[in-house]
C-alpha atoms as a PDB file:
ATOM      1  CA  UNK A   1     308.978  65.526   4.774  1.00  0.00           C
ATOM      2  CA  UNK A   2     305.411  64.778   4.062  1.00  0.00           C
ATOM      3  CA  UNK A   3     303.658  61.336   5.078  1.00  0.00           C
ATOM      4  CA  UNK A   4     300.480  59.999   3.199  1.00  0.00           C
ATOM      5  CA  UNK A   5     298.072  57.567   4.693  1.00  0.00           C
ATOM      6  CA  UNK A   6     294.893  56.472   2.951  1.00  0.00           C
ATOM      7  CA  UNK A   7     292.436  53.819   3.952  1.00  0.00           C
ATOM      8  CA  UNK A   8     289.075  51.825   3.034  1.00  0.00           C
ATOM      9  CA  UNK A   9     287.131  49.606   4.879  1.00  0.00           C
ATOM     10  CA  UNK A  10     285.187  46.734   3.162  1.00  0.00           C
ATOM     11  CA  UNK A  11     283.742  44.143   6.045  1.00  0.00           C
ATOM     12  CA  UNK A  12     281.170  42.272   3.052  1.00  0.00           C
ATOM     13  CA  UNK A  13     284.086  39.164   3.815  1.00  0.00           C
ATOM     14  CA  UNK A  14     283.973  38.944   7.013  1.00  0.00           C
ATOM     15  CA  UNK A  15     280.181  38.807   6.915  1.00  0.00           C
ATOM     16  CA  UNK A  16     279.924  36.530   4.360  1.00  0.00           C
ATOM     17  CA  UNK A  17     282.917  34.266   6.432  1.00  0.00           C
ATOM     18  CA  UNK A  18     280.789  34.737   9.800  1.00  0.00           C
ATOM     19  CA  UNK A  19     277.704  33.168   8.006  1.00  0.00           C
ATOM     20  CA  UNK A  20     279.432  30.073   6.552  1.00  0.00           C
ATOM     21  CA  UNK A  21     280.478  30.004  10.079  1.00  0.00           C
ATOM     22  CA  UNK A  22     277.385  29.778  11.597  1.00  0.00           C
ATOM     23  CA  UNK A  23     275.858  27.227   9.367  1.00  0.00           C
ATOM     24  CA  UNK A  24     278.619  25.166  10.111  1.00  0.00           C
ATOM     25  CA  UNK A  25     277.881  25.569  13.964  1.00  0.00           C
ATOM     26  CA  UNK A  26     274.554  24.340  13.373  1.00  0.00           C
ATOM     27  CA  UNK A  27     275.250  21.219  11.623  1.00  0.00           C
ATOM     28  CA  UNK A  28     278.349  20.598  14.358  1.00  0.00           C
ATOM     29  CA  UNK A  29     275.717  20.812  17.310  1.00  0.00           C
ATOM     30  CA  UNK A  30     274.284  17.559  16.454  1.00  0.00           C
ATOM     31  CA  UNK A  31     277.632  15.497  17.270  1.00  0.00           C
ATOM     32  CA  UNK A  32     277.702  17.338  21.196  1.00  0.00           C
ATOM     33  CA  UNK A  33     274.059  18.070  21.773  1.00  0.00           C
ATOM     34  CA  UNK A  34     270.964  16.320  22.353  1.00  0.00           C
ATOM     35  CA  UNK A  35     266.860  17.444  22.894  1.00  0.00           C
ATOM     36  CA  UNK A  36     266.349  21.017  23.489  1.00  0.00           C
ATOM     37  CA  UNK A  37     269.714  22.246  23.648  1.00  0.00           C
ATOM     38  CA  UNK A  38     270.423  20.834  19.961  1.00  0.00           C
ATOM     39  CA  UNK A  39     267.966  22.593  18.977  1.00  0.00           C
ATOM     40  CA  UNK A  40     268.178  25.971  19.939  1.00  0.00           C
ATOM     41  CA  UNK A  41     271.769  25.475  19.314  1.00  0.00           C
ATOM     42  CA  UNK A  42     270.569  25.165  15.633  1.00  0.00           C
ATOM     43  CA  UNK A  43     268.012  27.570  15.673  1.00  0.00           C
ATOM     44  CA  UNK A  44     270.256  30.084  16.938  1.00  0.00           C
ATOM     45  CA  UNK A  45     273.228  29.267  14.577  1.00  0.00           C
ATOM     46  CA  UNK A  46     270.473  29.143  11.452  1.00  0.00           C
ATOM     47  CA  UNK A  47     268.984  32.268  12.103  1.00  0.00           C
ATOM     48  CA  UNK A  48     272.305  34.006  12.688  1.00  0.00           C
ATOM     49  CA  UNK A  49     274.214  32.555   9.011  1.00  0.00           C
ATOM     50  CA  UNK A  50     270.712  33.069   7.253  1.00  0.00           C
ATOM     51  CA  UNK A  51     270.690  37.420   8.867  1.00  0.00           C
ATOM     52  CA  UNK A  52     274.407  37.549   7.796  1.00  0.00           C
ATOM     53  CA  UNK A  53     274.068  36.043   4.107  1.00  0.00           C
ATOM     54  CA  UNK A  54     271.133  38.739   3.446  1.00  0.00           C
ATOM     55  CA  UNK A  55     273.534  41.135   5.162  1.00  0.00           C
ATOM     56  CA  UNK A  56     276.615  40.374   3.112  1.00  0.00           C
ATOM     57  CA  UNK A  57     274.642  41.108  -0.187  1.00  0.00           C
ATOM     58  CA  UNK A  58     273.835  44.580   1.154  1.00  0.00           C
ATOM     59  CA  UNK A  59     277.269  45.294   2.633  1.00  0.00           C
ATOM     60  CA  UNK A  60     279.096  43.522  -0.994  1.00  0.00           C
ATOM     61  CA  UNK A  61     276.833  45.999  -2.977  1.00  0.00           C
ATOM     62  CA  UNK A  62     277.434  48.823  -1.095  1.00  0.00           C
ATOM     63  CA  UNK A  63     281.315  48.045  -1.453  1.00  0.00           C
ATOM     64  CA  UNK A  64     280.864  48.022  -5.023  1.00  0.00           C
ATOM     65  CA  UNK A  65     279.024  51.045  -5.001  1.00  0.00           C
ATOM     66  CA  UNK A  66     281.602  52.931  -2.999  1.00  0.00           C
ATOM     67  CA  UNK A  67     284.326  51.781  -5.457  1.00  0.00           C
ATOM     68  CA  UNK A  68     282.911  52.551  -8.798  1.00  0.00           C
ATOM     69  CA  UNK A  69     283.392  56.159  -8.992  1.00  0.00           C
ATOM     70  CA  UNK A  70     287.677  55.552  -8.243  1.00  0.00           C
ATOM     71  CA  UNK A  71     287.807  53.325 -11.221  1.00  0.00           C
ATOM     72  CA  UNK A  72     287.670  54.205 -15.237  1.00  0.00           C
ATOM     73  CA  UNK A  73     284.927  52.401 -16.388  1.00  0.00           C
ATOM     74  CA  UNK A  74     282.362  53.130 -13.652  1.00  0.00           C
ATOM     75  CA  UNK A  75     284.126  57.068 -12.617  1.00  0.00           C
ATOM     76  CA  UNK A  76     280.694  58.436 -13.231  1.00  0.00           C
ATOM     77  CA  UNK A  77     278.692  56.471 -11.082  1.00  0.00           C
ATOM     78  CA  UNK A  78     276.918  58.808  -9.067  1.00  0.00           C
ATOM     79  CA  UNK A  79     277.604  56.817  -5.244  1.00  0.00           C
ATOM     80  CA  UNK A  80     275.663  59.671  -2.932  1.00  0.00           C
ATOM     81  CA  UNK A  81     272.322  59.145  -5.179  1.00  0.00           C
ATOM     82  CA  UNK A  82     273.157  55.210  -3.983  1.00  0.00           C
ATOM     83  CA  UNK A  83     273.434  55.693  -0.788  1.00  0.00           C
ATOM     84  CA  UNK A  84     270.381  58.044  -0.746  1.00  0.00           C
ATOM     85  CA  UNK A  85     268.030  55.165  -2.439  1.00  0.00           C
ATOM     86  CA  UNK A  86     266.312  54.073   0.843  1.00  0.00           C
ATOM     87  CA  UNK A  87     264.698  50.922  -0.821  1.00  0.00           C
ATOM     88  CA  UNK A  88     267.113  47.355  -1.570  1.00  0.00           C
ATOM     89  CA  UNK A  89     266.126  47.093  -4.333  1.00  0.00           C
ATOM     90  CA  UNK A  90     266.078  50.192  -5.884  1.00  0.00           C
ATOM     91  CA  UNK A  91     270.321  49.852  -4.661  1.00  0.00           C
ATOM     92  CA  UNK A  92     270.433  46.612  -6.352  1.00  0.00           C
ATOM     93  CA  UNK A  93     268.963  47.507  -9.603  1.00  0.00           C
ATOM     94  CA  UNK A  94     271.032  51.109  -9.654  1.00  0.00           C
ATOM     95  CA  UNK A  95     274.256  48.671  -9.669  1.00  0.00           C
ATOM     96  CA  UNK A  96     272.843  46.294 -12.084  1.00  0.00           C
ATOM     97  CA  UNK A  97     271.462  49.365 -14.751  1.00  0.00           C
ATOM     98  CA  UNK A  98     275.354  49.974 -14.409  1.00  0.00           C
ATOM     99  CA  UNK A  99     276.515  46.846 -15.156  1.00  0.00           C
ATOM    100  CA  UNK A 100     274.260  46.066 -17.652  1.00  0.00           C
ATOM    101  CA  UNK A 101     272.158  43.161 -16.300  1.00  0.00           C
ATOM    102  CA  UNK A 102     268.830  43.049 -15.870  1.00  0.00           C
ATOM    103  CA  UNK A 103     267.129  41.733 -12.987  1.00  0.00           C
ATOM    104  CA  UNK A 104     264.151  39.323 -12.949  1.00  0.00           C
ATOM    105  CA  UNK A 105     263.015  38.345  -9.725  1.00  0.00           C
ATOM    106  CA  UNK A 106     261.177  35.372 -10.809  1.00  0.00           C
ATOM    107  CA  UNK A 107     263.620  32.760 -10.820  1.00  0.00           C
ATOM    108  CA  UNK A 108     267.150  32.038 -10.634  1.00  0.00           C
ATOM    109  CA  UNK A 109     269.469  34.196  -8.694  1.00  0.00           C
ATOM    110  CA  UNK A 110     267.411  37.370  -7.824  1.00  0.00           C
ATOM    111  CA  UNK A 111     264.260  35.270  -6.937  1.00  0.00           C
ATOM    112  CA  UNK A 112     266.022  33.777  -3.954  1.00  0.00           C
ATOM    113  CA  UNK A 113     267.464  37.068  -3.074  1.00  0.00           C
ATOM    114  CA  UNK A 114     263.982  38.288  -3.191  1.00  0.00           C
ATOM    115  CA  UNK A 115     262.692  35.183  -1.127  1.00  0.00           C
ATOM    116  CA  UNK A 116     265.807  36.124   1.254  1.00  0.00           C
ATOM    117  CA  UNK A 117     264.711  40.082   1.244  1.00  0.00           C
ATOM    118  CA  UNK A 118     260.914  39.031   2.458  1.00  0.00           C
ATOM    119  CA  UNK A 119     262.384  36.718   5.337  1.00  0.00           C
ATOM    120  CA  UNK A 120     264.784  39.220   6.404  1.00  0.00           C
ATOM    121  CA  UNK A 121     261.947  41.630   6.774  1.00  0.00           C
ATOM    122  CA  UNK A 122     259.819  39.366   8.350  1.00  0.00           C
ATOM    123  CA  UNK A 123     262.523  38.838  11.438  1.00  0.00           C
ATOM    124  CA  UNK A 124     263.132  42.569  11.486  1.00  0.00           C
ATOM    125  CA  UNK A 125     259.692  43.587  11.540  1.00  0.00           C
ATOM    126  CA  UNK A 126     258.325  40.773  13.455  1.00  0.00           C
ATOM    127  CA  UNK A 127     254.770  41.260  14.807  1.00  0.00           C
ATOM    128  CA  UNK A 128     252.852  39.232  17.297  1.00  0.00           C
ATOM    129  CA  UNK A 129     249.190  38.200  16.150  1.00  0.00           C
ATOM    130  CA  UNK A 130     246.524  36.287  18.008  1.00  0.00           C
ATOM    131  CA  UNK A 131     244.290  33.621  16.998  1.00  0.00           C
ATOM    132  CA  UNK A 132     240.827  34.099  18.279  1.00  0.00           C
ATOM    133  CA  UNK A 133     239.222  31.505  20.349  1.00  0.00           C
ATOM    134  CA  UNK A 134     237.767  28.804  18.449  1.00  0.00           C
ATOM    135  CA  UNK A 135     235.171  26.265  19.169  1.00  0.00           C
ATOM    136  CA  UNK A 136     236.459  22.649  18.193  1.00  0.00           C
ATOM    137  CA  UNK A 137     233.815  20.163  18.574  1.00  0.00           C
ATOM    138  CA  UNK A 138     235.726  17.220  18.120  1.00  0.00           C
ATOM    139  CA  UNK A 139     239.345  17.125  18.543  1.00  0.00           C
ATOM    140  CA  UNK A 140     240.329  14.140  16.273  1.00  0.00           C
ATOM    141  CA  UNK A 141     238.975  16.488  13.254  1.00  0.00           C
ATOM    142  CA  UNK A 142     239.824  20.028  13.820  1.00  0.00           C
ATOM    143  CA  UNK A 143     240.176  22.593  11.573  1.00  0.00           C
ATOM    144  CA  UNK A 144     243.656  22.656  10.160  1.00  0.00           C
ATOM    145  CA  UNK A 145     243.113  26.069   8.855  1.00  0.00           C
ATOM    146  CA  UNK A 146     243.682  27.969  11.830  1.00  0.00           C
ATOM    147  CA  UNK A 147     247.147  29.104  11.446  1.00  0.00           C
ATOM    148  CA  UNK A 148     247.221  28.843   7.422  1.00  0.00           C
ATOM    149  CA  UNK A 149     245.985  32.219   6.886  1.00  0.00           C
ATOM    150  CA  UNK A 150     248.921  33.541   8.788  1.00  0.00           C
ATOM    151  CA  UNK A 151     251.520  31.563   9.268  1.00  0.00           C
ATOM    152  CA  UNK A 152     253.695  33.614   6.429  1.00  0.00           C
ATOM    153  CA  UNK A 153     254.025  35.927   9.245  1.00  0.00           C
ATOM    154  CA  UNK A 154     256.503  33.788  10.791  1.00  0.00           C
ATOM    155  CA  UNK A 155     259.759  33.991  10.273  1.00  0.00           C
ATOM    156  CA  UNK A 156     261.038  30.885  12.215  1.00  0.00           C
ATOM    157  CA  UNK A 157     259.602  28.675  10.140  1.00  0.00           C
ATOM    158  CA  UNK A 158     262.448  28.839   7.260  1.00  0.00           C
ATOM    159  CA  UNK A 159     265.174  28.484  10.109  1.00  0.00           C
ATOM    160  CA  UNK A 160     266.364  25.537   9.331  1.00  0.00           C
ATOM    161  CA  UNK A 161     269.935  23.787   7.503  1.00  0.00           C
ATOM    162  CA  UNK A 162     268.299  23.976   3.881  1.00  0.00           C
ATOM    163  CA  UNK A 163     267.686  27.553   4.192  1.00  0.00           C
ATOM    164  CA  UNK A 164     270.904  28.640   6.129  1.00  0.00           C
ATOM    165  CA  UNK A 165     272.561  26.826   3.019  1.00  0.00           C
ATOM    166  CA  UNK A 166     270.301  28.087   0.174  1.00  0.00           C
ATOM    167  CA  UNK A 167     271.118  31.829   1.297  1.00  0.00           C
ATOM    168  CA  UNK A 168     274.151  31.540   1.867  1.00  0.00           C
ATOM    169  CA  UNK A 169     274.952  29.798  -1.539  1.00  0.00           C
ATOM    170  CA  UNK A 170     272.719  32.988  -3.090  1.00  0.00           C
ATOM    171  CA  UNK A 171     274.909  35.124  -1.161  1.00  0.00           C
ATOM    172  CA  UNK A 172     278.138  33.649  -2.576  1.00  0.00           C
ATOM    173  CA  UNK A 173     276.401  33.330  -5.946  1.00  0.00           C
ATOM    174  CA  UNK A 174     275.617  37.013  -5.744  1.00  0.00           C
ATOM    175  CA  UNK A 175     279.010  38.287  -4.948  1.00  0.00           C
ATOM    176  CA  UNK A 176     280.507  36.359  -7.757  1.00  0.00           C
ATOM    177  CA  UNK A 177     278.448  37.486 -10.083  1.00  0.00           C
ATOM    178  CA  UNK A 178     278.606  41.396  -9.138  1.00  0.00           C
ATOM    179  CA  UNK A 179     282.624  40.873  -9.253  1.00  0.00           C
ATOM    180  CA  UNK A 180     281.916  39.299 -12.922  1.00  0.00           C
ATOM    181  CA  UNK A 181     279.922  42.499 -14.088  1.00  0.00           C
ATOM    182  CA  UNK A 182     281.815  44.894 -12.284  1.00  0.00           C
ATOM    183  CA  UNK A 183     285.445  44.330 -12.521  1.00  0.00           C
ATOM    184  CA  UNK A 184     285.260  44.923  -8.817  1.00  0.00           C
ATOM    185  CA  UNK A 185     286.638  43.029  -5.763  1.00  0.00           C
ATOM    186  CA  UNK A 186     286.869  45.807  -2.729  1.00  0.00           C
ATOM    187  CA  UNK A 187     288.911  44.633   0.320  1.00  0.00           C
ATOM    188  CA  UNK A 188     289.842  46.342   3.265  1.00  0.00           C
ATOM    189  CA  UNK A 189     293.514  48.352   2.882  1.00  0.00           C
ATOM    190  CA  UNK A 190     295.672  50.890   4.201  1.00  0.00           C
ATOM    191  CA  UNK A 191     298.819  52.209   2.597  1.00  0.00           C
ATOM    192  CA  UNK A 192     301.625  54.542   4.046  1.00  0.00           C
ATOM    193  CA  UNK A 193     303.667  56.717   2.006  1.00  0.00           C
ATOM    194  CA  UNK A 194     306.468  58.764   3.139  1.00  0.00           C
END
């Protein structure tokens, strides 16, 4: 007697779940924390939801991806020339040629995916820099230019509720709407057969 088992693994849920999580942390901290703690309670919880929202777009595409060529409408949708595109985007718009929707990164949706993208990038490829000595004459005037010119470098200052929510809303936003186009809803399953 033969026995069948086949299997997928889709985890884009429980990343999405573990950022909601996270953001939730955050805001909880201020009821039990005070002072420093509080804060790098949030910090911590911010940064982490904020990672994992960018993170469930990738892993939700790439779900997508992997389940297009098993259905009718998408069975030619070449998934090894997907997973070969190195670049986001160039993954993001290969789905959404497929689907039929075209993607404008200045506004709505795929701007704050883009905004997301650039932030991500900036924690992953984080870079110290120095600020040369300067001579401040008089204290009660100085420059405020010295950090203008390069504070985009920093990540940490976008780690904060607003954010955490704002991607994390994209992220949902995003998953709903490539579901939508797509027809497609991967989970995690196994199944038996005798």
């Amino acid at each position: 007697m033969a026995h069948e088992y086949y299997a997928e693994n889709h985890d884009w849920d429980l990343t999405l779940r573990a950022a909601w999580c996270l953001c939730m942390i955050g805001q909880a901290a201020e009821v039990v924390q005070t002072g420093d703690e509080l804060r790098e309670r949030q910090f911590s919880s911010y940064l982490g939801s904020m990672l994992l929202s960018f993170c469930a777009i990738e892993s939700f595409s790439a779900s997508v991806a992997f389940t297009m060529p098993t259905t009718e409408r998408f069975g030619s949708f070449d998934f090894p020339r997907y997973v070969a595109s190195r670049r986001f985007w160039d993954k993001l718009q290969n789905l959404c040629d497929v689907v039929g929707h075209k993607i404008d990164k200045s506004q709505g949706l795929f701007q704050t995916i883009a905004d997301m993208q650039q932030w991500r990038n900036l924690v992953t490829h984080s870079a110290p820099y120095r600020i040369e000595s300067t001579t401040v004459a008089d204290i009660t005037h100085a420059p405020t230019k010295l950090h203008r010119n390069l504070r985009a470098q920093e990540y940490t200052r976008k780690v904060d509720l607003a954010h955490a929510k704002k991607f994390y809303e994209a992220a949902v936003e995003y998953v709903a709407f490539l579901k939508d186009a797509s027809g497609i809803e991967p989970r995690a399953m196994a199944k038996y057969t005798v």
